[in-house]
N, C-alpha and C. Protein backbone atom coordinates (compact mmCIF):
# COMPACT_ATOMS: atom_id res chain seq x y z
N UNK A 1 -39.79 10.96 21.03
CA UNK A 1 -39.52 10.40 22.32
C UNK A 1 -40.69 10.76 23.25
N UNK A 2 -41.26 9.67 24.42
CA UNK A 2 -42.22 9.93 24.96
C UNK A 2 -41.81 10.12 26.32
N UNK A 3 -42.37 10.79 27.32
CA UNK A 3 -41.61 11.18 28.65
C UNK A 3 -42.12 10.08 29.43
N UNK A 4 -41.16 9.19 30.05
CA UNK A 4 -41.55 7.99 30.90
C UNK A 4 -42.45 8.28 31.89
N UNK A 5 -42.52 9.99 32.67
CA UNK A 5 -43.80 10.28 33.61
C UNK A 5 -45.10 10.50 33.58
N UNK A 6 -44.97 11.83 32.45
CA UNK A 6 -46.15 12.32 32.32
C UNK A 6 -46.84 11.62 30.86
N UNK A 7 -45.87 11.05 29.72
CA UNK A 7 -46.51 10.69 28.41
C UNK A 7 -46.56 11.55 27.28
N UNK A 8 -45.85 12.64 27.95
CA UNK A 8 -45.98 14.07 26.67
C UNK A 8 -44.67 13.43 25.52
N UNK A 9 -44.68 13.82 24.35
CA UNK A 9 -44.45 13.70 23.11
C UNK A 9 -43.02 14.89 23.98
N UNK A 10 -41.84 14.14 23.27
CA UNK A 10 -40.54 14.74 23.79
C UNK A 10 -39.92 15.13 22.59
N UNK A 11 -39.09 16.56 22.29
CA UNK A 11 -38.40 16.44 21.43
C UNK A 11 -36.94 15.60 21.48
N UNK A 12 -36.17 15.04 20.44
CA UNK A 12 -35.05 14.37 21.17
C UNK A 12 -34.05 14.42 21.78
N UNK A 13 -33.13 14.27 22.51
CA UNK A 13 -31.74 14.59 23.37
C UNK A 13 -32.09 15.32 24.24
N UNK A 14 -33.42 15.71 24.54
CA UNK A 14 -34.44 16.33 26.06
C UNK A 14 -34.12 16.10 27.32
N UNK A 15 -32.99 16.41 28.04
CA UNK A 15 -33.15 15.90 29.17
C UNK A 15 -34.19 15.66 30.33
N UNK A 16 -34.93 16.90 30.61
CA UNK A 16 -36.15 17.07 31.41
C UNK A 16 -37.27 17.37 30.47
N UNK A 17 -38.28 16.98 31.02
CA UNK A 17 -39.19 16.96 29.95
C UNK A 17 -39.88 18.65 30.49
N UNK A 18 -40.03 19.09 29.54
CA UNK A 18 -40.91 20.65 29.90
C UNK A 18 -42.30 20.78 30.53
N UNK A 19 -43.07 19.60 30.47
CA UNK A 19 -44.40 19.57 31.27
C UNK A 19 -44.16 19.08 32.27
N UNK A 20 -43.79 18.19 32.82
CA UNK A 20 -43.36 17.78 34.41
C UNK A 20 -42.19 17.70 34.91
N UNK A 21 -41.41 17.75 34.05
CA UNK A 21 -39.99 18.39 34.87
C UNK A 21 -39.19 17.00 35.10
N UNK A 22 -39.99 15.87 34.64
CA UNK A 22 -38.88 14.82 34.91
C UNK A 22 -37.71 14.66 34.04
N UNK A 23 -36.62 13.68 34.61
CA UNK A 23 -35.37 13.57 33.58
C UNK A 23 -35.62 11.97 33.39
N UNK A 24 -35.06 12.31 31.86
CA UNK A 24 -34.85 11.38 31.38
C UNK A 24 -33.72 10.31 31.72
N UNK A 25 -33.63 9.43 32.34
CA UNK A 25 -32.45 8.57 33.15
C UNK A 25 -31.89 8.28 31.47
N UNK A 26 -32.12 7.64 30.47
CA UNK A 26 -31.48 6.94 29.45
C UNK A 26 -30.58 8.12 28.97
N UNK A 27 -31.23 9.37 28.55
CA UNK A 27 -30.28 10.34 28.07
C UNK A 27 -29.35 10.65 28.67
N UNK A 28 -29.74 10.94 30.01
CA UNK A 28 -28.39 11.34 31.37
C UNK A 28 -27.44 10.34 31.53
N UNK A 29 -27.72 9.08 31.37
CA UNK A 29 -26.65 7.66 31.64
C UNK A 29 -25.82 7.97 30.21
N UNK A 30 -26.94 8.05 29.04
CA UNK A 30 -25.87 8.27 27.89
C UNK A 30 -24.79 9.19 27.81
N UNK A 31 -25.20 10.57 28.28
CA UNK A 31 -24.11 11.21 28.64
C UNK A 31 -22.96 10.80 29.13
N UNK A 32 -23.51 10.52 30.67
CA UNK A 32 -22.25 10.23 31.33
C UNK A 32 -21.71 8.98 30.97
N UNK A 33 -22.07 7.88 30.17
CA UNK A 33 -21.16 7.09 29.97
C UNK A 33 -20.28 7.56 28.65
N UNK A 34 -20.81 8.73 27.65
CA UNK A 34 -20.36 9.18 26.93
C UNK A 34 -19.16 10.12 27.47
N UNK A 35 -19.10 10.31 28.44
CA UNK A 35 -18.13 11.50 29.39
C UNK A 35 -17.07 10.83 29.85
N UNK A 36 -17.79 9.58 30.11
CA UNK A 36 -16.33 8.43 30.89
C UNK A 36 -15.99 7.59 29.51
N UNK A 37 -16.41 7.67 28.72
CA UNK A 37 -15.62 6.84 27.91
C UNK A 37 -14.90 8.05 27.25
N UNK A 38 -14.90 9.15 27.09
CA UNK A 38 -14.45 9.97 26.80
C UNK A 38 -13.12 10.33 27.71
N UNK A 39 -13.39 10.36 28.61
CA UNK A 39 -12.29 10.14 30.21
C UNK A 39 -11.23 9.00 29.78
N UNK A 40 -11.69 8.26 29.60
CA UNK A 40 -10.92 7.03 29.46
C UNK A 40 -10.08 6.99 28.06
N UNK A 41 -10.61 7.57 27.20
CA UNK A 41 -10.02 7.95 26.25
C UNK A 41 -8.92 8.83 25.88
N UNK A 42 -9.19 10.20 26.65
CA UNK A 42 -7.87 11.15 26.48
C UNK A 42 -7.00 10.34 27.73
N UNK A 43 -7.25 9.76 28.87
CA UNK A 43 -6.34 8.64 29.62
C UNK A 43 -5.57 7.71 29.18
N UNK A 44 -6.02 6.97 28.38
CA UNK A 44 -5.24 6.24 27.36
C UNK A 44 -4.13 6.68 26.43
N UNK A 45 -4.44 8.03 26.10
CA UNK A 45 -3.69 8.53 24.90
C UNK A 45 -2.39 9.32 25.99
N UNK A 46 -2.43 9.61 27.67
CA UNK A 46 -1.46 10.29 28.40
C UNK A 46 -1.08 9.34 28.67
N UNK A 47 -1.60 7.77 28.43
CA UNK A 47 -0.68 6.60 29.20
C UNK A 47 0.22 6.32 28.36
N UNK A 48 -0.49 6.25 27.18
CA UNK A 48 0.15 5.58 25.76
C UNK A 48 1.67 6.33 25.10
N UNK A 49 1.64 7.30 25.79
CA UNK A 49 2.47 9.01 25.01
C UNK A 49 3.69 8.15 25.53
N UNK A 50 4.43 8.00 26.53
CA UNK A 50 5.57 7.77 26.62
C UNK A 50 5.75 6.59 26.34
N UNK A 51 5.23 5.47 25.89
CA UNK A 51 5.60 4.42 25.05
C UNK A 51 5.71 4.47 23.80
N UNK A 52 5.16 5.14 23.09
CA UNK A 52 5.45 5.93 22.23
C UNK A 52 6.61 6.64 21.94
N UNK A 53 6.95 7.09 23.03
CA UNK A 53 8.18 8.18 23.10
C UNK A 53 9.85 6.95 22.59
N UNK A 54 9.29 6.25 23.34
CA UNK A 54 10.30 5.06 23.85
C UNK A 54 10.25 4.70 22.43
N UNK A 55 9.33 3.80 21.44
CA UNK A 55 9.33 3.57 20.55
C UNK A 55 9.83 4.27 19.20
N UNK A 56 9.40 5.66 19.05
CA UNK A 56 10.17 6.58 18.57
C UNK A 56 11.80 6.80 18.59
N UNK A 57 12.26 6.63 20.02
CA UNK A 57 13.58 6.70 20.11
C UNK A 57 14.67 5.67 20.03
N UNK A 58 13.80 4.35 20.14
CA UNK A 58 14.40 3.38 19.74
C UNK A 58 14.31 3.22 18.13
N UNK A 59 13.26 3.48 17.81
CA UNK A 59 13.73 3.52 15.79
C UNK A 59 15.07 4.59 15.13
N UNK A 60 14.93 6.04 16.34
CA UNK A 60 15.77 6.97 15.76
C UNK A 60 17.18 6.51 16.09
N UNK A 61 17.72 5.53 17.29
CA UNK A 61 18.78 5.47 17.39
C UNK A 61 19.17 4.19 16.64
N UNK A 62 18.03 3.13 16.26
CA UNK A 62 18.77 2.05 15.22
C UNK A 62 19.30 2.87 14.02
N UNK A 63 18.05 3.62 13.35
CA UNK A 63 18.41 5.06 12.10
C UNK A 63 20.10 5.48 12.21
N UNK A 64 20.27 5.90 13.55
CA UNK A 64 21.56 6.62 13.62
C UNK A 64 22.59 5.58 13.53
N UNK A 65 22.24 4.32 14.43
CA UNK A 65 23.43 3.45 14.35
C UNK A 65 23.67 2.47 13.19
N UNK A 66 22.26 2.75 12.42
CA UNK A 66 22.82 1.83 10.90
C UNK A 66 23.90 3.04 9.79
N UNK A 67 22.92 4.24 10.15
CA UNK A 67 24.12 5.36 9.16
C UNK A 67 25.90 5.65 9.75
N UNK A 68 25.95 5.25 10.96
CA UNK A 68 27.01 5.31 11.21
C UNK A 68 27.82 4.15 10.91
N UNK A 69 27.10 2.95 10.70
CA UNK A 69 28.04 1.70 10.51
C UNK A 69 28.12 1.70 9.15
N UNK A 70 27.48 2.26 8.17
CA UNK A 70 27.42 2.53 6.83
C UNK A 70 28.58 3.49 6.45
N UNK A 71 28.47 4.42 7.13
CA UNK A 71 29.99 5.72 7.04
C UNK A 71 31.35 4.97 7.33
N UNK A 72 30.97 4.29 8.24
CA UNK A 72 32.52 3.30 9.06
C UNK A 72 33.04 2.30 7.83
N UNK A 73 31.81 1.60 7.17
CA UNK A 73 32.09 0.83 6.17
C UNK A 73 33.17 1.91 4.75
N UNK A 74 32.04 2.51 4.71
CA UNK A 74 32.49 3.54 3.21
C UNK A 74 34.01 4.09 3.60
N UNK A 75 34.49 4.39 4.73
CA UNK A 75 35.51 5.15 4.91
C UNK A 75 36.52 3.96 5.18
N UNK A 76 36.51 2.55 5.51
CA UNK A 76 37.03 1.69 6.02
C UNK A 76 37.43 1.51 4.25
N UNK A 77 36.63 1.40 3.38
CA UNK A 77 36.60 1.39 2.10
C UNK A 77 37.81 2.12 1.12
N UNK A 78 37.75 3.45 1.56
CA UNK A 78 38.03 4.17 0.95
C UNK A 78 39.38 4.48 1.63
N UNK A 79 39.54 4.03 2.96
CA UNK A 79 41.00 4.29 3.43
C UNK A 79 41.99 3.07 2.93
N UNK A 80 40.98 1.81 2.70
CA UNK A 80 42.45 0.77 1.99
C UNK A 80 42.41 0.95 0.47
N UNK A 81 41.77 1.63 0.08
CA UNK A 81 41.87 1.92 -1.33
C UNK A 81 43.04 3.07 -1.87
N UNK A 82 42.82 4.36 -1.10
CA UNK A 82 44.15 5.11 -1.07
C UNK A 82 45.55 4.09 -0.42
N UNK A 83 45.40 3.33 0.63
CA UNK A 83 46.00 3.02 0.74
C UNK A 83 46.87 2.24 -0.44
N UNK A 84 46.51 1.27 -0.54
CA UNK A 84 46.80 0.26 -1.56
C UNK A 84 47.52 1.26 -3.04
N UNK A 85 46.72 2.29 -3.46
CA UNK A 85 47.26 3.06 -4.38
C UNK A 85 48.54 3.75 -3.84
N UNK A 86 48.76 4.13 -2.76
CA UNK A 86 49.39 4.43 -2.45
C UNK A 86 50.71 3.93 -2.49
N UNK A 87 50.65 2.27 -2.36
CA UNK A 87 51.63 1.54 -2.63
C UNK A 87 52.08 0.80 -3.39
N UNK A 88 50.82 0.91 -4.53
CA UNK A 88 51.09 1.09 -6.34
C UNK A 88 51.89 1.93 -6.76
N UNK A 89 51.75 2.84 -6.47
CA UNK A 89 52.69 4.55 -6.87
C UNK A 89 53.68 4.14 -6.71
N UNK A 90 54.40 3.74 -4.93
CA UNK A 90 55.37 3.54 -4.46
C UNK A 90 56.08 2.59 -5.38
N UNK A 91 55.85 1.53 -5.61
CA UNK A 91 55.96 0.27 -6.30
C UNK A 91 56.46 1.00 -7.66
N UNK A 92 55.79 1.38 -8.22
CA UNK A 92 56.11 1.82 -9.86
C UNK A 92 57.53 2.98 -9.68
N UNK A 93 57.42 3.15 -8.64
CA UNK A 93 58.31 4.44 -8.47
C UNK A 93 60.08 3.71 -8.17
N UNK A 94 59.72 3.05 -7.89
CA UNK A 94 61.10 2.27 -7.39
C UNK A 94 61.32 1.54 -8.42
């Protein structure tokens, strides 16, 4: 890298050059646009968090409300089944 003031031979990511003391504008802009996109980045991820949250809790409560309509089924199942035996027994018994 060459120093836009003086012409001295720069090593790279140099901000000021060591013989005349100037800065390099391209490296310093890179930074800071590297800083704000960086900004903007962990911003995104504190905006994004509670939609997320929302999304999460809407999968966990379909989760809960399909296993519960699944239990309601099985037991809805299993209560006319005793039942019904129940009035097989009866039946044979008489």
């Amino acid at each position: 890298m060459i120093c836009s003031n003086c012409g001295a031979q720069l090593p790279e990511e140099t901000e000021l050059c060591p013989y005349c003391g100037a800065a390099d504008d391209n490296i310093i802009e890179r930074k800071q646009e590297d800083a704000i996109k960086h900004y903007n980045d962990e911003a995104y991820k504190i905006v994004s968090a509670p939609e997320r949250m929302v999304k999460e809790t809407r999968l966990f409560l379909w989760k809960v409300a399909a296993a519960v309509s699944v239990a309601f089924i099985i037991l809805t199942f299993i209560h006319i089944t005793m039942r019904n035996t129940i009035q097989l027994q009866e039946f044979i018994q008489a």
